[in-house]
Protein backbone atom coordinates (compact mmCIF):
# COMPACT_ATOMS: atom_id res chain seq x y z
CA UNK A 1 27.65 5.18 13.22
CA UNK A 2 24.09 3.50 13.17
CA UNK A 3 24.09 0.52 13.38
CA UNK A 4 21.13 -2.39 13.58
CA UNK A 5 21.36 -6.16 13.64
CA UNK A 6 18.71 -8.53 13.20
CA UNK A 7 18.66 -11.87 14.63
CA UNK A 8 16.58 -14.64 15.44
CA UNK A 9 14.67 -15.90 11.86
CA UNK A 10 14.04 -19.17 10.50
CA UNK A 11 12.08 -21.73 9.15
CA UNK A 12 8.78 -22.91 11.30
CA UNK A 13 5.88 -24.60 10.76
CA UNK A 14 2.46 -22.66 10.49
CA UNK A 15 1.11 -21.86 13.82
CA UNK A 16 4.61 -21.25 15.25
CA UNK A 17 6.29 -19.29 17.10
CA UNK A 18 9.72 -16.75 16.31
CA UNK A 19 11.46 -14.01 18.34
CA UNK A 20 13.07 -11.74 16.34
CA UNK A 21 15.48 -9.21 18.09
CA UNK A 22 17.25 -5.62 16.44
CA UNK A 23 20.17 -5.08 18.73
CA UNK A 24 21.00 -1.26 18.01
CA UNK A 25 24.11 0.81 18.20
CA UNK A 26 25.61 4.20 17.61
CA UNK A 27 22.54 6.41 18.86
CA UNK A 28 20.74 7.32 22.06
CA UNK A 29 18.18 3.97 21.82
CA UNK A 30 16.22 5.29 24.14
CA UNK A 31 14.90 8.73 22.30
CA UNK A 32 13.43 7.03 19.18
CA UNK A 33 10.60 5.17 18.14
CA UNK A 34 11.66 1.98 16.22
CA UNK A 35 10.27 -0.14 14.03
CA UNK A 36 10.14 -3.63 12.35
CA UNK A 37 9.49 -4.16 8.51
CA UNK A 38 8.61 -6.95 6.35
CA UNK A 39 9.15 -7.58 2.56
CA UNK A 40 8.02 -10.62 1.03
CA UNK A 41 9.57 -11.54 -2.57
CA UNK A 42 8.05 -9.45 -5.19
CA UNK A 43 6.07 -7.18 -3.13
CA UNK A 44 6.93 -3.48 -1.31
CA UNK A 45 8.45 -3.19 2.08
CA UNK A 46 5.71 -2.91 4.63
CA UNK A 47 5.64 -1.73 8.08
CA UNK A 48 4.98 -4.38 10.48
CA UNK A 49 4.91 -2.74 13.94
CA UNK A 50 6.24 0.46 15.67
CA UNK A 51 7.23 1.47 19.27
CA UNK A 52 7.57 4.23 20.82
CA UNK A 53 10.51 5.84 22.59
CA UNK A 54 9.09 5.30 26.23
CA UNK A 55 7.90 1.80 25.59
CA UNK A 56 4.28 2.50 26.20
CA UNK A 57 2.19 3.16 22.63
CA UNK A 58 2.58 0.59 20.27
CA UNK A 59 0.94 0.48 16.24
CA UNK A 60 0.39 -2.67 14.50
CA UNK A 61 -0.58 -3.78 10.49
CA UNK A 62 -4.03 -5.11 10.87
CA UNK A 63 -2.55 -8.20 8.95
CA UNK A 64 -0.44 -8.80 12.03
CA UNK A 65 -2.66 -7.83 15.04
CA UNK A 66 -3.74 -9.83 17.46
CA UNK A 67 -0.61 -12.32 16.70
CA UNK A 68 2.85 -9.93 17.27
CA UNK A 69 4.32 -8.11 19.55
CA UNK A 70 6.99 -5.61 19.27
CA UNK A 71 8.58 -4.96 22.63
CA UNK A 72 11.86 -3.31 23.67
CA UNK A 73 14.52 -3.03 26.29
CA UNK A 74 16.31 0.48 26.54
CA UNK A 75 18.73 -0.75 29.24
CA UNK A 76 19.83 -3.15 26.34
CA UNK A 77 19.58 -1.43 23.36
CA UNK A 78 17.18 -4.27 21.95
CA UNK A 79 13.94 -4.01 20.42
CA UNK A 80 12.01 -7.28 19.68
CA UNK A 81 8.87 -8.63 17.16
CA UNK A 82 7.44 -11.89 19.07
CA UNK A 83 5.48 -13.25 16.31
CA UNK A 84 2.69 -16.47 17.42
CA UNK A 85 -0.03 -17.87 15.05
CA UNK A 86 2.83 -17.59 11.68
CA UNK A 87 1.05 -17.93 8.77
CA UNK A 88 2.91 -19.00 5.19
CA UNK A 89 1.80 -15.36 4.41
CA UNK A 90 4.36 -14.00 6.73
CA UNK A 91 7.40 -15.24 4.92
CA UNK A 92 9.79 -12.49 4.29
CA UNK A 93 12.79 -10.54 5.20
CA UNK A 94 12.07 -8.64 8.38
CA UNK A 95 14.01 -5.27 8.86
CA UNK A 96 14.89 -3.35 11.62
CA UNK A 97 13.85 0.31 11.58
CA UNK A 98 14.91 4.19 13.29
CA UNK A 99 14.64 7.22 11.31
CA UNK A 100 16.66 9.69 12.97
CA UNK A 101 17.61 13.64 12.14
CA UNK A 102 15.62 12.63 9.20
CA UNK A 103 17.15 9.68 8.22
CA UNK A 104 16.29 6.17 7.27
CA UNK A 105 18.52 3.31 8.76
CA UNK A 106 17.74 -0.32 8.12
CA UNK A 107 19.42 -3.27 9.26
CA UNK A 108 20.54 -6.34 7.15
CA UNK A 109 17.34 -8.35 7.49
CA UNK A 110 16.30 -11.55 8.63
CA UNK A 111 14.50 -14.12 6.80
CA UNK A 112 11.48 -15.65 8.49
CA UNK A 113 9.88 -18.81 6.55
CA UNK A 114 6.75 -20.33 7.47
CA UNK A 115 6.15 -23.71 5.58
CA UNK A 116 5.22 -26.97 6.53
């Protein structure tokens, strides 16, 4: 079955730096766009970034541009959000995203905290 685990959140400073990574499982990676979600306490689930199947067209929330990138590596079955410039507005859970045969899947989440 589908599976998605995120990895790689934590507490840093504003300004920082995090690499988050989705490893994925139990589809053909490589055919589907993925994406990366954020929800912050009390607020909706928002998407964060998107990537396409190939690699090469990317979409990004104007709250985030400029400062993320999501990247991915089909050999490994990994897609990855490198956030720079964290603000304390980016606290929240980030998920891992693939909608397939129409289909939502989601991972666990992982929390990213950005306080001083």
């Amino acid at each position: 079955q589908v599976q998605l685990v995120e990895s790689g959140g934590g507490l840093v400073q504003p300004g920082g730096s995090l690499r988050l990574s989705c490893a994925a499982s139990g589809f053909t990676f490589s055919r589907y766009a993925m994406s990366w979600y954020r929800q912050a306490p009390g607020k909706e689930r928002e998407l964060v970034a998107s990537i396409l199947s190939a690699g090469g067209s990317t979409m990004y929330a104007d709250s985030i541009k400029g400062r993320f990138t999501i990247s991915r590596d089909n050999a490994k079955n990994v897609v990855y959000l490198q956030m720079s410039s964290l603000k304390p507005e980016d606290t929240a859970v980030y998920y891992c995203h693939v909608r397939r045969i129409r289909r939502d899947y989601w991972g666990q989440g992982t929390q990213v905290t950005v306080s001083s």
